[in-house]
C-alpha atoms as a PDB file:
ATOM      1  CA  UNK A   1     -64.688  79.523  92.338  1.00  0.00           C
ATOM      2  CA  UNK A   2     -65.613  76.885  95.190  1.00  0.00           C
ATOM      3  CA  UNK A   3     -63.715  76.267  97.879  1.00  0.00           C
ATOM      4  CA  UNK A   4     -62.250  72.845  96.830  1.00  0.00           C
ATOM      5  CA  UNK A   5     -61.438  74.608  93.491  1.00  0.00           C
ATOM      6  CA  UNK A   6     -59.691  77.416  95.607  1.00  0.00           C
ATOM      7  CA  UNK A   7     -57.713  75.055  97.700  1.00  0.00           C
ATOM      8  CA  UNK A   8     -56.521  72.798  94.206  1.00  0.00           C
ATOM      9  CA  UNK A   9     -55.182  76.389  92.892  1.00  0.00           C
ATOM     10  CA  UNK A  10     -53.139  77.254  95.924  1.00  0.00           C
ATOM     11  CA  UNK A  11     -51.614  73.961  96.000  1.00  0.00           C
ATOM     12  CA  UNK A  12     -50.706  73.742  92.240  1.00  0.00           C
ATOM     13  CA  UNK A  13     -49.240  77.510  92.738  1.00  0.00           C
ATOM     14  CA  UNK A  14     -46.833  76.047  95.842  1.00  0.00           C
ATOM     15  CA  UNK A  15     -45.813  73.391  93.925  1.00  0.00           C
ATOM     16  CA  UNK A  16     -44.913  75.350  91.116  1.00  0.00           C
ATOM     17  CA  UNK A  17     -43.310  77.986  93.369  1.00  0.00           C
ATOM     18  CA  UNK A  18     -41.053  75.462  95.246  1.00  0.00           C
ATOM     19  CA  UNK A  19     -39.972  73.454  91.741  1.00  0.00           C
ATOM     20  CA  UNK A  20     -36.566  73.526  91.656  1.00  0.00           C
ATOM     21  CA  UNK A  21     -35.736  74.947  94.875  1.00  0.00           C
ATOM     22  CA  UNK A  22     -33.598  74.338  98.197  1.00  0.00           C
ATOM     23  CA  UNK A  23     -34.790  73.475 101.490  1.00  0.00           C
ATOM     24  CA  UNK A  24     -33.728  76.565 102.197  1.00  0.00           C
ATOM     25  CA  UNK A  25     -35.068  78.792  99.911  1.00  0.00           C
ATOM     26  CA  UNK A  26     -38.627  76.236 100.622  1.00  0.00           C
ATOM     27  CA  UNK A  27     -38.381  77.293 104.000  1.00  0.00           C
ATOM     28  CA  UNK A  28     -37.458  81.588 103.804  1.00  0.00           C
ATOM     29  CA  UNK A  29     -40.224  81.529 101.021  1.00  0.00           C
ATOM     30  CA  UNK A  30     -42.260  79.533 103.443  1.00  0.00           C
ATOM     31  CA  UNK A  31     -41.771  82.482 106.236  1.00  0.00           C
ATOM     32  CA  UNK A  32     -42.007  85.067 104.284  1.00  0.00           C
ATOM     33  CA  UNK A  33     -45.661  84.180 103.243  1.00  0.00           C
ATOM     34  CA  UNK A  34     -46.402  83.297 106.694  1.00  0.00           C
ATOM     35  CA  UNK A  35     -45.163  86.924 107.637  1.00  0.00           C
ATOM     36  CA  UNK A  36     -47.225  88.425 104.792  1.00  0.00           C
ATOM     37  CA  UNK A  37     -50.528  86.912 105.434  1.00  0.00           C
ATOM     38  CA  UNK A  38     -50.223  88.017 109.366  1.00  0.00           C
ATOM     39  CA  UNK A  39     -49.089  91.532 108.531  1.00  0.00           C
ATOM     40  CA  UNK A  40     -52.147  91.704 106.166  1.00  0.00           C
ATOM     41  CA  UNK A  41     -54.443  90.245 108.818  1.00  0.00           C
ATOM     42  CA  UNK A  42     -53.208  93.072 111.671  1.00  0.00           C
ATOM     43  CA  UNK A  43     -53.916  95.969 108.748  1.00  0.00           C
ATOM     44  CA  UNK A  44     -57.226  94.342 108.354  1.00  0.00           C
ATOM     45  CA  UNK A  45     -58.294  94.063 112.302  1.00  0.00           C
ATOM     46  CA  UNK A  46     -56.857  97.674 112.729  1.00  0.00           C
ATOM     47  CA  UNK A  47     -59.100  99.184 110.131  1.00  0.00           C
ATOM     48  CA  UNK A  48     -61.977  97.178 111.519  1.00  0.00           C
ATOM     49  CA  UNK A  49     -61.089  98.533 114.977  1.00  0.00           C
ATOM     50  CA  UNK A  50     -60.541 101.940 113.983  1.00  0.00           C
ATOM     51  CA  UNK A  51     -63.541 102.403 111.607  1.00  0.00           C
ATOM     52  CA  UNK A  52     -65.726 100.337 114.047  1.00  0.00           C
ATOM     53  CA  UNK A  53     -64.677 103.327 116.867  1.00  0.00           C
ATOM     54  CA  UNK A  54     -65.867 106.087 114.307  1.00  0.00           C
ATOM     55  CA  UNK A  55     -68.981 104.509 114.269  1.00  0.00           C
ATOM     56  CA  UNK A  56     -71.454 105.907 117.202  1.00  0.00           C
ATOM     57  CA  UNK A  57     -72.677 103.032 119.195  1.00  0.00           C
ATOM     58  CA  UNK A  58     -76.574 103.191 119.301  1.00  0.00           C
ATOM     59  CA  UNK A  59     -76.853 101.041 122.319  1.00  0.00           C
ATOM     60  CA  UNK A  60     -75.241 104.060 124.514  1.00  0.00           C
ATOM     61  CA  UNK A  61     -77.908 106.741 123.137  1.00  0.00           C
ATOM     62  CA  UNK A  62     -80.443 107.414 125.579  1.00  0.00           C
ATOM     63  CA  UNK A  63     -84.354 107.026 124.100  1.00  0.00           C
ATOM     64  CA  UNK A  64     -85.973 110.076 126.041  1.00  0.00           C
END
């Protein structure tokens, strides 16, 4: 899938989610996501970080 096609699927799937619904209910679905997609981003970076400070760093190794 290309990114234009991505893009076309996420809007059809809002538009479906927010048929038929309040303002209100628009705008706690709206947060919720929002909430979702930056909890999943802080998992990701702490993984990164963590696994990135298992890793020894061969620029600090000496080359006698």
């Amino acid at each position: 899938m290309n990114s234009c096609e991505y893009v076309t699927y996420i809007t059809a799937l809002a538009c479906s989610i927010a048929k038929n619904r309040s303002a209100e209910e628009l705008a706690l679905l709206g947060s919720v996501f929002n909430q979702l997609g930056d909890t999943l981003s802080t998992i990701s970076a702490r993984e990164d970080l963590c696994s990135s400070e298992k890793e020894p760093d061969s620029s600090n190794e000496s080359h006698d």
